[in-house]
Protein backbone atom coordinates (compact mmCIF):
# COMPACT_ATOMS: atom_id res chain seq x y z
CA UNK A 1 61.97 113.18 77.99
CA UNK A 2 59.57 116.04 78.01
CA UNK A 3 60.51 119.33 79.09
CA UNK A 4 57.41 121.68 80.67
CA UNK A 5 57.90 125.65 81.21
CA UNK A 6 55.98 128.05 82.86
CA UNK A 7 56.23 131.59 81.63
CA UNK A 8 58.22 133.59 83.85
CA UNK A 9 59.18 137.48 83.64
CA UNK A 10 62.23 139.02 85.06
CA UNK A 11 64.02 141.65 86.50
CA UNK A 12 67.13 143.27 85.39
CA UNK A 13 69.36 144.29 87.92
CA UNK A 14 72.70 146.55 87.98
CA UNK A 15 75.95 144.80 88.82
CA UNK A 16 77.33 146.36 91.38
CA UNK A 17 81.08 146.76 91.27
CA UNK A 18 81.18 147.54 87.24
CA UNK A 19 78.09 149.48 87.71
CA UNK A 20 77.95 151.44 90.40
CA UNK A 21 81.17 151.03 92.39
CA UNK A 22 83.26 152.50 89.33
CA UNK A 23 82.16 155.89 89.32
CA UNK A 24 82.60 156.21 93.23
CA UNK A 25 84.67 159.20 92.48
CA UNK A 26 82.12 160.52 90.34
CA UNK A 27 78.84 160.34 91.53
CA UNK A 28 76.78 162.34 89.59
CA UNK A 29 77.00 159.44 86.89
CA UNK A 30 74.87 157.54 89.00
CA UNK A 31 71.80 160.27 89.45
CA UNK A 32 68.98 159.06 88.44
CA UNK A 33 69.32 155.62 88.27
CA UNK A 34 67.73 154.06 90.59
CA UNK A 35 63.81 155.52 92.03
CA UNK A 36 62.60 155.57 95.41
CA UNK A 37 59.18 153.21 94.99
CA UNK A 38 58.02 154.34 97.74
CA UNK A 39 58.62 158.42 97.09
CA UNK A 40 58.42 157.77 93.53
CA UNK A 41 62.06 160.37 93.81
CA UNK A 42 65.27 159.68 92.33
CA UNK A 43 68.24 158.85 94.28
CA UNK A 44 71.14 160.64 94.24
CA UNK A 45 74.46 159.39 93.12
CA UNK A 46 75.92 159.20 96.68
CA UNK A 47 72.38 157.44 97.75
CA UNK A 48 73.09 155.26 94.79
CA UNK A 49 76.71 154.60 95.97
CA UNK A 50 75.75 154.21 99.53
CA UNK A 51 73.31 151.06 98.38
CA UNK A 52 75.66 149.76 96.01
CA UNK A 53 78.34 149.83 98.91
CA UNK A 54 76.04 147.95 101.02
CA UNK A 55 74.89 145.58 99.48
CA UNK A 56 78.23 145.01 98.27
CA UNK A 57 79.01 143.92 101.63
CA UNK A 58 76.60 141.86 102.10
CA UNK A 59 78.47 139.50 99.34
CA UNK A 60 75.97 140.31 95.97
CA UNK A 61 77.08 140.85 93.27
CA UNK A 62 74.51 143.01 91.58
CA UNK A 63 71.46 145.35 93.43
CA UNK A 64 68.68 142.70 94.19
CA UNK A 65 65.56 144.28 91.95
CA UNK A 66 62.85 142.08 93.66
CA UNK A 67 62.75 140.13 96.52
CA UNK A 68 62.70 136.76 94.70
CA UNK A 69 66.46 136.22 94.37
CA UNK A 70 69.62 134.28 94.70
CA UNK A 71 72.64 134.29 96.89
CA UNK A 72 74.20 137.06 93.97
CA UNK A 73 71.13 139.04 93.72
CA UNK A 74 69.86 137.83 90.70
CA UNK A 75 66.81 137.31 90.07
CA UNK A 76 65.09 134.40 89.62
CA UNK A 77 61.82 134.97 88.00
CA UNK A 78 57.86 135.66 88.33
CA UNK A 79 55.15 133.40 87.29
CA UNK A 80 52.95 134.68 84.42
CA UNK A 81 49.73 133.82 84.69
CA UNK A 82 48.08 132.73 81.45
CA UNK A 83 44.38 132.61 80.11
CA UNK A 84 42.63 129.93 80.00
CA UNK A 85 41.69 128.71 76.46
């Protein structure tokens, strides 16, 4: 049997309820974890809460970092693309 694999990179991502969820009554824990790509701003720890919340709802289990993922949020890995020798 021969096994092939193509280089992959991946995200890390934050589980959720251990994560995030747990310092619901303390907040500023979260600050600063977590960047706005598009503002290039941190969130705060209730924005940080707020997505952890939601997509706790929608059934993940950790923040989906990309938007190549599974059913738990995890993700599940990016091509690298290799020279040519």
């Amino acid at each position: 049997m021969t096994f092939t694999s193509t280089p992959k990179t991946f995200h890390v991502a934050m589980d959720i309820r251990g994560g995030i969820l747990k310092h619901a009554k303390n907040t500023k824990r979260l600050e600063g974890m977590f960047i706005n790509r598009q503002t290039g701003v941190s969130l705060t720890g209730e924005e940080v809460l707020e997505m952890g919340r939601h997509f706790d709802a929608k059934g993940f289990e950790v923040v989906p970092p990309c938007d190549n993922h599974d059913s738990r949020g995890i993700c599940q890995g990016h091509a690298v693309e290799t020279e040519a020798k």
